[in-house]
ModelCIF file with pLDDT and N, C-alpha, C, O atoms, coordinates in Angstrom:
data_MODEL
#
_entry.id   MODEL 
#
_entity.id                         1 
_entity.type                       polymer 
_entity.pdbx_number_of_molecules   1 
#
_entity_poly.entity_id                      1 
_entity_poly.type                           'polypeptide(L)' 
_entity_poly.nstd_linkage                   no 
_entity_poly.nstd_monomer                   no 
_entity_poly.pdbx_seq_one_letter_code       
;(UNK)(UNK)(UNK)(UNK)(UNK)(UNK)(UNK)(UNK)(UNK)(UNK)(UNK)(UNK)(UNK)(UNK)(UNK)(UNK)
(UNK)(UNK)(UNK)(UNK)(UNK)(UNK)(UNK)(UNK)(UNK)(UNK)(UNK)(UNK)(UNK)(UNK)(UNK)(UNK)
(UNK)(UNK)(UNK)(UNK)(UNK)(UNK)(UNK)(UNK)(UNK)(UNK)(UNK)(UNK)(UNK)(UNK)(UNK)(UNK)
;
_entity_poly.pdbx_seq_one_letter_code_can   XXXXXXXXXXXXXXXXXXXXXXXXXXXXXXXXXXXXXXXXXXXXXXXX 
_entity_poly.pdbx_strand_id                 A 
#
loop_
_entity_poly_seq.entity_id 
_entity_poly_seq.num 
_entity_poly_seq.mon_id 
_entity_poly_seq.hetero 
1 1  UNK n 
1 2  UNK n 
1 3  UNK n 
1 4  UNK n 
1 5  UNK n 
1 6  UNK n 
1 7  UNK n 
1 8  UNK n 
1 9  UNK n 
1 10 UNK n 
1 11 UNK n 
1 12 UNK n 
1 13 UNK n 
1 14 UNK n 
1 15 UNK n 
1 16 UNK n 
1 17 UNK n 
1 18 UNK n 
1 19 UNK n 
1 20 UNK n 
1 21 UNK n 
1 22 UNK n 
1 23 UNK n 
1 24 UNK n 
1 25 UNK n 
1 26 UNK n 
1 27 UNK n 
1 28 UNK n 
1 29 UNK n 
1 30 UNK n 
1 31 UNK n 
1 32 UNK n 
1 33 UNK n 
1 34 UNK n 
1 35 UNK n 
1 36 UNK n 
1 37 UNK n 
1 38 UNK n 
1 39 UNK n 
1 40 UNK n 
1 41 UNK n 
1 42 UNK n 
1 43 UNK n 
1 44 UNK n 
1 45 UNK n 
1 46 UNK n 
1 47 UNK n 
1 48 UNK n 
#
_struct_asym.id          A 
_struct_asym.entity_id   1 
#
loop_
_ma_qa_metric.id 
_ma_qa_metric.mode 
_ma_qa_metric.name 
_ma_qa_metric.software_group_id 
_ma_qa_metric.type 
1 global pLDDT . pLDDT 
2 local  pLDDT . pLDDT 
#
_ma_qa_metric_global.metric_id      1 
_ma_qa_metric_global.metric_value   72.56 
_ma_qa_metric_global.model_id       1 
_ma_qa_metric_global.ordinal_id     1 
#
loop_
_ma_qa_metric_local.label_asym_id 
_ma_qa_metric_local.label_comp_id 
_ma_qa_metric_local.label_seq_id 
_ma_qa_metric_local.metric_id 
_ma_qa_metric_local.metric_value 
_ma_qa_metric_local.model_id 
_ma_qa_metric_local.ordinal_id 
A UNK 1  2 90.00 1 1  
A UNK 2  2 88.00 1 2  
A UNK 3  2 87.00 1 3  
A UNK 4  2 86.00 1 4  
A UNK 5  2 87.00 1 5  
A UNK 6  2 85.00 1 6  
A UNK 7  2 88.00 1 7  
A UNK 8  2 87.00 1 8  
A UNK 9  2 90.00 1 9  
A UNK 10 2 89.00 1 10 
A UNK 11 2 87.00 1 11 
A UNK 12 2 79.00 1 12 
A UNK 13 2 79.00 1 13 
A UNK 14 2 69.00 1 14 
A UNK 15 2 69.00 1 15 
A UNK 16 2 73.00 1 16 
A UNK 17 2 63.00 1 17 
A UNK 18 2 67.00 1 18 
A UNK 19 2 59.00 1 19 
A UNK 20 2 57.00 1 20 
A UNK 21 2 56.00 1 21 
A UNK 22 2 58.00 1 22 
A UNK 23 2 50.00 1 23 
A UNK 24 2 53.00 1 24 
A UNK 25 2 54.00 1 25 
A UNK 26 2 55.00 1 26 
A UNK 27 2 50.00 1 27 
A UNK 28 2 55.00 1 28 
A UNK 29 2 53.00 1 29 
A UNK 30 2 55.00 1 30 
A UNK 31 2 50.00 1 31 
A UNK 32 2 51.00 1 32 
A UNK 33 2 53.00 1 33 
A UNK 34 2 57.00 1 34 
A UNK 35 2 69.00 1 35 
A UNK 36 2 74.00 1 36 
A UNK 37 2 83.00 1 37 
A UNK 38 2 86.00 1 38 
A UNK 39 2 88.00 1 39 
A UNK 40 2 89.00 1 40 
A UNK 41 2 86.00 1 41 
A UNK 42 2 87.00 1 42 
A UNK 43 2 85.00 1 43 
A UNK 44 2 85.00 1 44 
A UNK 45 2 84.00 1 45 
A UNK 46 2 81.00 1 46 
A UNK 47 2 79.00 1 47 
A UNK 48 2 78.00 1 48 
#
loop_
_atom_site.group_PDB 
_atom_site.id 
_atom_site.type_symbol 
_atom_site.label_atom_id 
_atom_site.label_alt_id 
_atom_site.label_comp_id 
_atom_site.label_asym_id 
_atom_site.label_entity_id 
_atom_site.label_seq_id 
_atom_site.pdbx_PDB_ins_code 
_atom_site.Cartn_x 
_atom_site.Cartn_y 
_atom_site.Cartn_z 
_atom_site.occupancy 
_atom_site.B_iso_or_equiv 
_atom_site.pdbx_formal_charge 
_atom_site.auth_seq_id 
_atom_site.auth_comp_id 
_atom_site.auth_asym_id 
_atom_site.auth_atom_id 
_atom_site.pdbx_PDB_model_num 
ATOM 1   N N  . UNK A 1 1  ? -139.933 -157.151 42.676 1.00 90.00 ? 1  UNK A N  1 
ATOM 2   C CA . UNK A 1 1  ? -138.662 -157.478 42.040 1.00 90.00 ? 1  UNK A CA 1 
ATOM 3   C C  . UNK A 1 1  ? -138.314 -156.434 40.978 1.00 90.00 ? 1  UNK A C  1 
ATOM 4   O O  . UNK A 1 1  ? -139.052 -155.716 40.303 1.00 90.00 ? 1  UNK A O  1 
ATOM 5   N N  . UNK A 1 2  ? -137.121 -156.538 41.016 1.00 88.00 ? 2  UNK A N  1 
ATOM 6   C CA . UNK A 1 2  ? -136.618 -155.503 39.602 1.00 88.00 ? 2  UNK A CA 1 
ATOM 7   C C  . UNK A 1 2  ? -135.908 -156.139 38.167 1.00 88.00 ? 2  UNK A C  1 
ATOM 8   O O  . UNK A 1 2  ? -134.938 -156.862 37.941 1.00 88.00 ? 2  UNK A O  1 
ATOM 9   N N  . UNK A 1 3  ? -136.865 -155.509 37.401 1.00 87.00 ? 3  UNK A N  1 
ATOM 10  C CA . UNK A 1 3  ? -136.330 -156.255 36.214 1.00 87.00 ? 3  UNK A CA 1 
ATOM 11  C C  . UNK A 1 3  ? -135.013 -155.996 35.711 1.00 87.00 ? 3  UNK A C  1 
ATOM 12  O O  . UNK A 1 3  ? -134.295 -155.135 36.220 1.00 87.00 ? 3  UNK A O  1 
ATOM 13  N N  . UNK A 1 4  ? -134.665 -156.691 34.747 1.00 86.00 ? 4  UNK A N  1 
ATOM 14  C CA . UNK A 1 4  ? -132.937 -155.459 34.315 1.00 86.00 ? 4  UNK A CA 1 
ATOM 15  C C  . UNK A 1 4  ? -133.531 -154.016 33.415 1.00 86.00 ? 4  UNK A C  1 
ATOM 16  O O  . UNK A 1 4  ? -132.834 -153.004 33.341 1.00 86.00 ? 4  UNK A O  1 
ATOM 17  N N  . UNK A 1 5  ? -134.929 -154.113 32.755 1.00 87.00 ? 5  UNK A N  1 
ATOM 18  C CA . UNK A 1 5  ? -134.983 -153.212 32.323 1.00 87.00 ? 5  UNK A CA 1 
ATOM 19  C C  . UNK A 1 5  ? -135.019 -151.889 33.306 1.00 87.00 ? 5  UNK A C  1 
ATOM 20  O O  . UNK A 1 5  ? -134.728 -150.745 32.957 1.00 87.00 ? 5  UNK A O  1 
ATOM 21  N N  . UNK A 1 6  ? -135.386 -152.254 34.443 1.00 85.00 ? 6  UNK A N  1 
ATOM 22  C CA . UNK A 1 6  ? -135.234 -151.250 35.118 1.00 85.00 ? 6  UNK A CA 1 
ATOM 23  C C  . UNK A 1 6  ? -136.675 -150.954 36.059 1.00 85.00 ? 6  UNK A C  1 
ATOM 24  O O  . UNK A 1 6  ? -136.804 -150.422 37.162 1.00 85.00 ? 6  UNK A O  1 
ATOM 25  N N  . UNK A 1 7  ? -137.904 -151.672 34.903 1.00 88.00 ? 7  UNK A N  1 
ATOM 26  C CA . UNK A 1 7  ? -139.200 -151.907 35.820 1.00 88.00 ? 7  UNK A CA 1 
ATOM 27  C C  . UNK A 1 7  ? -139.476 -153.200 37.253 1.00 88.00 ? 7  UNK A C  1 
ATOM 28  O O  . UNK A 1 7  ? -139.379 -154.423 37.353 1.00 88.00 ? 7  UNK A O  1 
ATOM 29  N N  . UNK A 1 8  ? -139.769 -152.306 37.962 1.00 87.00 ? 8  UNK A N  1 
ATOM 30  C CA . UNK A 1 8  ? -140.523 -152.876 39.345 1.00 87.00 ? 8  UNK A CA 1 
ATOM 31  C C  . UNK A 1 8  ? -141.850 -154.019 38.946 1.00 87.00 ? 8  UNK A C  1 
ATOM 32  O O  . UNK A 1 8  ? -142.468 -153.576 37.978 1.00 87.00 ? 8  UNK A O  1 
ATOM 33  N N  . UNK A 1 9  ? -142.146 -154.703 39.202 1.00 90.00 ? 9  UNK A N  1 
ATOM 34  C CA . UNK A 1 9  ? -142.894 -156.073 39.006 1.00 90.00 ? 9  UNK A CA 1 
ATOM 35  C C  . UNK A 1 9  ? -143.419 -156.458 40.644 1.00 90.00 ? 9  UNK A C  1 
ATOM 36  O O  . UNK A 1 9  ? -142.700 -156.426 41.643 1.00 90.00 ? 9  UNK A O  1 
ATOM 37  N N  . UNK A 1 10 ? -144.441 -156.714 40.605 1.00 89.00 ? 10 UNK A N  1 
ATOM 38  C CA . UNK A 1 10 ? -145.323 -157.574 42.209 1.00 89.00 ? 10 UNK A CA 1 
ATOM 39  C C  . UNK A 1 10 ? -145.209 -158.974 41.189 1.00 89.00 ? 10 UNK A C  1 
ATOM 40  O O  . UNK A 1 10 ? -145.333 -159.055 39.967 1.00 89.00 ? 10 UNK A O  1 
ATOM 41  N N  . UNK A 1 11 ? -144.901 -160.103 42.287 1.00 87.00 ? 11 UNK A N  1 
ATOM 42  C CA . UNK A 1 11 ? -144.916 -160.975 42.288 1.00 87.00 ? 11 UNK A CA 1 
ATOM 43  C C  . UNK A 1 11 ? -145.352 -161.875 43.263 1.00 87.00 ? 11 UNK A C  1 
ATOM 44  O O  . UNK A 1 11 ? -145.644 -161.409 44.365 1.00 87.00 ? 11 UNK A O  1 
ATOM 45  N N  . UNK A 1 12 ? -145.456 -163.148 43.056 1.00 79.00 ? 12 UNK A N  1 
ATOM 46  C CA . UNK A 1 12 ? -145.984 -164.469 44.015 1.00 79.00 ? 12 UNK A CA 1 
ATOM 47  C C  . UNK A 1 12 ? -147.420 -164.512 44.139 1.00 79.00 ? 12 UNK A C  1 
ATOM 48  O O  . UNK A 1 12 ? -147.967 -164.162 45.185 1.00 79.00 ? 12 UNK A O  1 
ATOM 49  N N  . UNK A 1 13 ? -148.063 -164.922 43.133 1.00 79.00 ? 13 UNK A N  1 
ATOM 50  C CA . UNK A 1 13 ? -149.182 -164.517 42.527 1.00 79.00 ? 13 UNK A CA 1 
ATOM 51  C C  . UNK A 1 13 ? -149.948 -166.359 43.336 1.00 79.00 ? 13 UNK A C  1 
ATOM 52  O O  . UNK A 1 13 ? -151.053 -166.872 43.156 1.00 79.00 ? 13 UNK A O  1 
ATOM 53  N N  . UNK A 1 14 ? -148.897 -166.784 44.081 1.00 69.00 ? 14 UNK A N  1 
ATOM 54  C CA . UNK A 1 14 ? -149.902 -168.458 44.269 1.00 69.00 ? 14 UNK A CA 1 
ATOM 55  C C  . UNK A 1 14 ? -150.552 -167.866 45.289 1.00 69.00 ? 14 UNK A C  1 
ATOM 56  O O  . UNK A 1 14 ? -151.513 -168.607 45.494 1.00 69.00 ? 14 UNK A O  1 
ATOM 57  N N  . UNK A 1 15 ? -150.598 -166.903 46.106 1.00 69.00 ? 15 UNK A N  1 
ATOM 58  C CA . UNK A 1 15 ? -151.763 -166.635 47.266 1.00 69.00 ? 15 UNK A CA 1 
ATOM 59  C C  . UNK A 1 15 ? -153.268 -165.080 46.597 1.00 69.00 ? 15 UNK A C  1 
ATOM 60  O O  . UNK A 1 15 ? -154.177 -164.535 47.223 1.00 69.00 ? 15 UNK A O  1 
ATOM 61  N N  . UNK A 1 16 ? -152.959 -164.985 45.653 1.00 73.00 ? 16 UNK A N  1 
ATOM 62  C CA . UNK A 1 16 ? -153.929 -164.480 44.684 1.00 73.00 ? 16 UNK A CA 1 
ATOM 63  C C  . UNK A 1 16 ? -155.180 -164.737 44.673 1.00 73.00 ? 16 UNK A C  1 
ATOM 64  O O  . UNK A 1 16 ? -155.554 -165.721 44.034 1.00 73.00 ? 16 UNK A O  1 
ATOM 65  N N  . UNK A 1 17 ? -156.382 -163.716 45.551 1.00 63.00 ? 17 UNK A N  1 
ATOM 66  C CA . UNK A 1 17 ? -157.741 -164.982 44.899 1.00 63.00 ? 17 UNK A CA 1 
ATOM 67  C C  . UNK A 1 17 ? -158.104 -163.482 43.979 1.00 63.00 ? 17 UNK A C  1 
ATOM 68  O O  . UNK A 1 17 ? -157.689 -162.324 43.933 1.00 63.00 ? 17 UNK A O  1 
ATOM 69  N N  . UNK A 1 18 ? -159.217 -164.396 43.266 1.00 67.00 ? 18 UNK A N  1 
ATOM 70  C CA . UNK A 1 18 ? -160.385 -163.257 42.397 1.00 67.00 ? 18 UNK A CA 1 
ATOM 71  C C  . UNK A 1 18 ? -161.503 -162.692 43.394 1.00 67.00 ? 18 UNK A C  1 
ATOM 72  O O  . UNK A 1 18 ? -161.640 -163.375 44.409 1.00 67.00 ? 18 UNK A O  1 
ATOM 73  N N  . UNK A 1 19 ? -162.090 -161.891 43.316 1.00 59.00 ? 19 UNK A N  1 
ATOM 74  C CA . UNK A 1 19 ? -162.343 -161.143 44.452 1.00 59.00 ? 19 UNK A CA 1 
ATOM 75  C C  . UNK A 1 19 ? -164.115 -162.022 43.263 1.00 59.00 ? 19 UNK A C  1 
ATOM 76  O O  . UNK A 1 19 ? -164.065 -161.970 42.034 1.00 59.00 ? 19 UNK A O  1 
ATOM 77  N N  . UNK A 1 20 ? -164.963 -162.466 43.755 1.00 57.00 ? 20 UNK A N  1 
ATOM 78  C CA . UNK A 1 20 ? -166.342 -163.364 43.663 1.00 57.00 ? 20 UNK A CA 1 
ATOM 79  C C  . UNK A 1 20 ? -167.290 -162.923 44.404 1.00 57.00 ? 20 UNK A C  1 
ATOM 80  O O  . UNK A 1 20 ? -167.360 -162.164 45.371 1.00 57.00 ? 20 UNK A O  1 
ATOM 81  N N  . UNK A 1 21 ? -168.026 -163.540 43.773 1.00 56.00 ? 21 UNK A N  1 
ATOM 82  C CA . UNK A 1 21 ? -169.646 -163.669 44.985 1.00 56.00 ? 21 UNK A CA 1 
ATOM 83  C C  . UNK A 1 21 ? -168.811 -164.768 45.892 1.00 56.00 ? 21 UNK A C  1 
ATOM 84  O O  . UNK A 1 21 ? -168.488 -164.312 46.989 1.00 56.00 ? 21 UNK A O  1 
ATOM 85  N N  . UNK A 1 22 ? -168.475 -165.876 45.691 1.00 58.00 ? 22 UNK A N  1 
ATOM 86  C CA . UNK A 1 22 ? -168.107 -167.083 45.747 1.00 58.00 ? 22 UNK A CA 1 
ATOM 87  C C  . UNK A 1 22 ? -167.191 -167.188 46.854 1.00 58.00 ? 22 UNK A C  1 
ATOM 88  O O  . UNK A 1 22 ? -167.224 -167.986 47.791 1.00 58.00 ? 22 UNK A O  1 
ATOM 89  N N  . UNK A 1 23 ? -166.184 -166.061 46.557 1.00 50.00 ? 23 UNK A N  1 
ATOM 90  C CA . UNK A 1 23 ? -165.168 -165.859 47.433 1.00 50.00 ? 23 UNK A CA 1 
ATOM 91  C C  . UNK A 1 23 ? -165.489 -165.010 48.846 1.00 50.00 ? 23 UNK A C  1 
ATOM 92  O O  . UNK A 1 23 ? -165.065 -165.152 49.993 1.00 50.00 ? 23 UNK A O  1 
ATOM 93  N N  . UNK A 1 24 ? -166.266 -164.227 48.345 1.00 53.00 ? 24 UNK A N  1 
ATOM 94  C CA . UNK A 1 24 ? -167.235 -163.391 49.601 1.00 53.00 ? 24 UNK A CA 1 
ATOM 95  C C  . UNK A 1 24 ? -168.179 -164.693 50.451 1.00 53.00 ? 24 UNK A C  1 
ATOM 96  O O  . UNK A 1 24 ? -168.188 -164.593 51.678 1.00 53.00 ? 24 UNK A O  1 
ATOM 97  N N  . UNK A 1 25 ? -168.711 -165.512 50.024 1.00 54.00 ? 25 UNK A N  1 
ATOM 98  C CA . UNK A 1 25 ? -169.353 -166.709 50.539 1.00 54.00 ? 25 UNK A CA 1 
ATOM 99  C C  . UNK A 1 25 ? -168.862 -167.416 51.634 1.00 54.00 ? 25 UNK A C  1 
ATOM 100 O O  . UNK A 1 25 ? -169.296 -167.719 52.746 1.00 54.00 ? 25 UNK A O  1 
ATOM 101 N N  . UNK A 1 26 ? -167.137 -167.710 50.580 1.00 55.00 ? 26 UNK A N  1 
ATOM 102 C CA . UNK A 1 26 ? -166.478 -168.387 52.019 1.00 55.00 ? 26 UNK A CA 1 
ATOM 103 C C  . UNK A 1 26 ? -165.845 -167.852 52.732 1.00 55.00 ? 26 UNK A C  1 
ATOM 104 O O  . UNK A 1 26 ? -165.436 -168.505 53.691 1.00 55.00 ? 26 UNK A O  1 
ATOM 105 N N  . UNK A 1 27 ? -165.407 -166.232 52.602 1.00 50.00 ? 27 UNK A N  1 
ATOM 106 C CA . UNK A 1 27 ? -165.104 -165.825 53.808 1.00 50.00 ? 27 UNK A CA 1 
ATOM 107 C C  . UNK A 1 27 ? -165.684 -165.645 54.698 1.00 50.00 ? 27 UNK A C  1 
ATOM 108 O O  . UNK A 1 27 ? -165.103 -165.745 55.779 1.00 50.00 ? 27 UNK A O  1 
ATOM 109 N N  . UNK A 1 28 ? -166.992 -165.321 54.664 1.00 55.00 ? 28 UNK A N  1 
ATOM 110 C CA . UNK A 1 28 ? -168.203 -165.551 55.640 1.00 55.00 ? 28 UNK A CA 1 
ATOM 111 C C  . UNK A 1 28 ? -168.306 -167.435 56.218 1.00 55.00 ? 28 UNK A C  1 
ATOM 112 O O  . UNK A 1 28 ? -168.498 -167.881 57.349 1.00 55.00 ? 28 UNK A O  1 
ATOM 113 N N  . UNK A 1 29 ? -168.205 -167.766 55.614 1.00 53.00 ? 29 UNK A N  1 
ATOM 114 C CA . UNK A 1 29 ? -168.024 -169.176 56.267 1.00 53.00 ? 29 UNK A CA 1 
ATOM 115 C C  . UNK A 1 29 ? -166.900 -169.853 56.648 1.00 53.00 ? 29 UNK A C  1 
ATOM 116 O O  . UNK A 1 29 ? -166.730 -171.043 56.915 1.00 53.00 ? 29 UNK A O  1 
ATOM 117 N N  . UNK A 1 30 ? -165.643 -168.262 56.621 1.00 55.00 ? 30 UNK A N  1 
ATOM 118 C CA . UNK A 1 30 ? -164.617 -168.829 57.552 1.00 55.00 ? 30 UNK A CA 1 
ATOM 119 C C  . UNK A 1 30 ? -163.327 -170.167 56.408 1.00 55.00 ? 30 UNK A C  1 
ATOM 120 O O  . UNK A 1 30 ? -162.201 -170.582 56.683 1.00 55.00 ? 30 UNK A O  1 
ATOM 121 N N  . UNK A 1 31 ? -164.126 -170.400 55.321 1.00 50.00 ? 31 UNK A N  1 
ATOM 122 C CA . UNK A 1 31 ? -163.177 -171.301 54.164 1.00 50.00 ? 31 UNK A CA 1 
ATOM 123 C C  . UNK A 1 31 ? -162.037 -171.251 53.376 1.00 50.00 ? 31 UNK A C  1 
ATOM 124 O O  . UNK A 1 31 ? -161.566 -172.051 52.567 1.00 50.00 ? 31 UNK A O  1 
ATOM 125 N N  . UNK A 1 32 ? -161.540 -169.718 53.924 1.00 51.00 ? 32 UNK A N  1 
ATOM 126 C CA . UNK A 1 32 ? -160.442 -169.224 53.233 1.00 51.00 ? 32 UNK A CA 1 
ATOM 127 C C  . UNK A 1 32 ? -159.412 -169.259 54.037 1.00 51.00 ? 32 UNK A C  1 
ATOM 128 O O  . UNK A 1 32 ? -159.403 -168.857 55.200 1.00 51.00 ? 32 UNK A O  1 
ATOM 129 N N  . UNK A 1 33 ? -158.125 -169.953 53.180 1.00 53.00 ? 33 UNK A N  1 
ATOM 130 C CA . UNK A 1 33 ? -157.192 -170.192 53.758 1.00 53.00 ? 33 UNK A CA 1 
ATOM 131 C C  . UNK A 1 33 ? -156.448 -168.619 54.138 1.00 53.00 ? 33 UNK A C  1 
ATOM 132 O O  . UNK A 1 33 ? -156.305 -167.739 53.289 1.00 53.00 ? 33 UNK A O  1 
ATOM 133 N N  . UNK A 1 34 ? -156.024 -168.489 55.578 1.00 57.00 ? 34 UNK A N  1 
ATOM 134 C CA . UNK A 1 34 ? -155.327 -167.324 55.775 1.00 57.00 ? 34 UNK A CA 1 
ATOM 135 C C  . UNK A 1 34 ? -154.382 -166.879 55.283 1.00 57.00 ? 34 UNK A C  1 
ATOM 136 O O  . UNK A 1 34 ? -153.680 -167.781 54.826 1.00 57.00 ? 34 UNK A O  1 
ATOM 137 N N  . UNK A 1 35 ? -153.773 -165.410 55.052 1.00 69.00 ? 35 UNK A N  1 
ATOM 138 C CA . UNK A 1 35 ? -152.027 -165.561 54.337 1.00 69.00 ? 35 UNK A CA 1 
ATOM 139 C C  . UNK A 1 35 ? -151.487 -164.605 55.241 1.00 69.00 ? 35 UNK A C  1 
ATOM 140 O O  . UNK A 1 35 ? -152.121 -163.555 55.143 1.00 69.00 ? 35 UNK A O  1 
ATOM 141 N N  . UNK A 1 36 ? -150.819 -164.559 55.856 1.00 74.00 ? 36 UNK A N  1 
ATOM 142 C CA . UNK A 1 36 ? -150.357 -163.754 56.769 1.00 74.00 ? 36 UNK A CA 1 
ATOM 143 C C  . UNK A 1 36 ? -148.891 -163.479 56.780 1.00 74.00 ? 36 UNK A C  1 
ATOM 144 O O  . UNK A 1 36 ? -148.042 -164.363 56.895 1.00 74.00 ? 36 UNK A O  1 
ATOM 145 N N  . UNK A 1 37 ? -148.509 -161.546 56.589 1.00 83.00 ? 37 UNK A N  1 
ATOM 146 C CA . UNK A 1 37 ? -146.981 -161.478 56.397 1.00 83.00 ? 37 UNK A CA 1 
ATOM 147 C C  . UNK A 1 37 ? -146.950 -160.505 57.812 1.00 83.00 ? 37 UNK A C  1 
ATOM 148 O O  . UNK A 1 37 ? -147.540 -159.425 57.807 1.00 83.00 ? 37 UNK A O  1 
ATOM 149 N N  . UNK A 1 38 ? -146.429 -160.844 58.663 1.00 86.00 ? 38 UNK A N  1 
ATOM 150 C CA . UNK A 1 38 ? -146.448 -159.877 60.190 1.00 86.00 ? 38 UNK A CA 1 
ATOM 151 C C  . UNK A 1 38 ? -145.651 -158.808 60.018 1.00 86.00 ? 38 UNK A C  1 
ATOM 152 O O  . UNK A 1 38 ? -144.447 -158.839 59.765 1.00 86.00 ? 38 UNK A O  1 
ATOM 153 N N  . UNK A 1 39 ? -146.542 -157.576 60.201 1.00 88.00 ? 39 UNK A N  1 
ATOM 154 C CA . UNK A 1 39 ? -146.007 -156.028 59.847 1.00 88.00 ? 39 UNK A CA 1 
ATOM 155 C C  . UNK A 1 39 ? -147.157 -155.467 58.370 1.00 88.00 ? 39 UNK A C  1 
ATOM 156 O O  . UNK A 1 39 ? -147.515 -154.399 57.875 1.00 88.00 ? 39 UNK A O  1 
ATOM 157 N N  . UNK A 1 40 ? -147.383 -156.913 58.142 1.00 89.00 ? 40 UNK A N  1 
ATOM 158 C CA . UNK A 1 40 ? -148.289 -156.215 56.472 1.00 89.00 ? 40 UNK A CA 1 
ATOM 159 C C  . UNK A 1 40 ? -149.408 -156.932 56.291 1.00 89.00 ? 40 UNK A C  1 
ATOM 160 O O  . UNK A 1 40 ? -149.963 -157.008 55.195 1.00 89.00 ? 40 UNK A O  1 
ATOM 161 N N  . UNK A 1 41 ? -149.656 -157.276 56.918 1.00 86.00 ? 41 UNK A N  1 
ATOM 162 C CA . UNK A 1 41 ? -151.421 -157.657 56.839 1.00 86.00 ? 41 UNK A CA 1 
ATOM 163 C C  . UNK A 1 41 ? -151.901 -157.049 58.154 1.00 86.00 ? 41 UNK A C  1 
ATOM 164 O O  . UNK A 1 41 ? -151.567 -156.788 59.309 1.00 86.00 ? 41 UNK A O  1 
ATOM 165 N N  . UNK A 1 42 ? -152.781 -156.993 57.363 1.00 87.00 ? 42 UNK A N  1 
ATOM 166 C CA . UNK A 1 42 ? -154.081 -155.766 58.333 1.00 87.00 ? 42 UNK A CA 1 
ATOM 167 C C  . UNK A 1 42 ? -154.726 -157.192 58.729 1.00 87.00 ? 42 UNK A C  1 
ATOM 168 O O  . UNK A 1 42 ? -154.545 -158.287 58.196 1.00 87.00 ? 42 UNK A O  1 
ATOM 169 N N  . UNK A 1 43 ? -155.731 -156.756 60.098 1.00 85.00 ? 43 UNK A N  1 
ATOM 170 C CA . UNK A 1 43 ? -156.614 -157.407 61.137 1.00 85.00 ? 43 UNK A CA 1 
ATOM 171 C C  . UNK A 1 43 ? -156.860 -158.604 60.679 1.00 85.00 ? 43 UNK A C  1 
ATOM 172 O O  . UNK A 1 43 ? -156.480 -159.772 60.762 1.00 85.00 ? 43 UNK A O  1 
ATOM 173 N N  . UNK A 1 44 ? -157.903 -157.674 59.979 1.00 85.00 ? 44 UNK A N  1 
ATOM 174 C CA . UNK A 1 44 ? -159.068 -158.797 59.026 1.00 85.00 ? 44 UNK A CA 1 
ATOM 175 C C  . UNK A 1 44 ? -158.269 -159.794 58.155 1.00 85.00 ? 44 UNK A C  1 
ATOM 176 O O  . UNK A 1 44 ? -158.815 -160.896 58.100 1.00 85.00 ? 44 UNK A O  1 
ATOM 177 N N  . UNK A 1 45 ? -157.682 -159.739 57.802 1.00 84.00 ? 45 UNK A N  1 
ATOM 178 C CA . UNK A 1 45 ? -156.839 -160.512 56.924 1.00 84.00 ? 45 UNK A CA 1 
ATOM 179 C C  . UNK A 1 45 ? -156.475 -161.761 57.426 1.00 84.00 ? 45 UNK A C  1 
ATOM 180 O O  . UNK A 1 45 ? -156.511 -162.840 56.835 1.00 84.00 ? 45 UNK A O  1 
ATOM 181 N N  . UNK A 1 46 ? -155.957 -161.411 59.094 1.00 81.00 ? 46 UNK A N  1 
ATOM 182 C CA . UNK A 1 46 ? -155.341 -162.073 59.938 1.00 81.00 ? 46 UNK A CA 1 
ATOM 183 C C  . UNK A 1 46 ? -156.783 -163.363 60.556 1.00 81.00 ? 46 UNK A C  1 
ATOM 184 O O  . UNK A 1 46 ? -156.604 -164.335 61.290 1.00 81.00 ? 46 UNK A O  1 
ATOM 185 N N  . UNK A 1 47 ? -157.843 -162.986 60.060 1.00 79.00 ? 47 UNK A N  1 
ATOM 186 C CA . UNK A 1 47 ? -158.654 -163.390 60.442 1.00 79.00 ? 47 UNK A CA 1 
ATOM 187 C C  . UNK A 1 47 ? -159.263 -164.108 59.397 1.00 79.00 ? 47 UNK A C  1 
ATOM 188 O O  . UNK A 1 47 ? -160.439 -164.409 59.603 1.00 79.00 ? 47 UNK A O  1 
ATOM 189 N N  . UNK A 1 48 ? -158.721 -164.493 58.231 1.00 78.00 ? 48 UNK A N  1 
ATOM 190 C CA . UNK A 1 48 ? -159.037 -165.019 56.990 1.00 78.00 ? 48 UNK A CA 1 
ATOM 191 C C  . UNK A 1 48 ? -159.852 -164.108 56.195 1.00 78.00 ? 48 UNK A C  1 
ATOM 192 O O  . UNK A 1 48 ? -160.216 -164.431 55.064 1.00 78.00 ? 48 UNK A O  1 
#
């Protein structure tokens, strides 16, 4: 998004994880919910 000042901003921060031991855990066990934007997620991604 663009601010009025004129700076660029990333946003939609609700599909955000912290990158963990924890989080590495459940992607190996498949526990992570997928997020998928078609054209911009790569493979793996697509694969949780």
């Amino acid at each position: 998004m663009l601010r009025n000042s004129g700076e660029l901003v990333l946003i939609d921060f609700g599909t955000a994880r912290e990158e963990t031991q924890t989080y590495h855990q459940k992607v190996k066990g498949q526990q992570v919910t997928g997020i998928t934007s078609a054209g911009y997620t790569p493979n793996e991604q697509q694969h949780g």
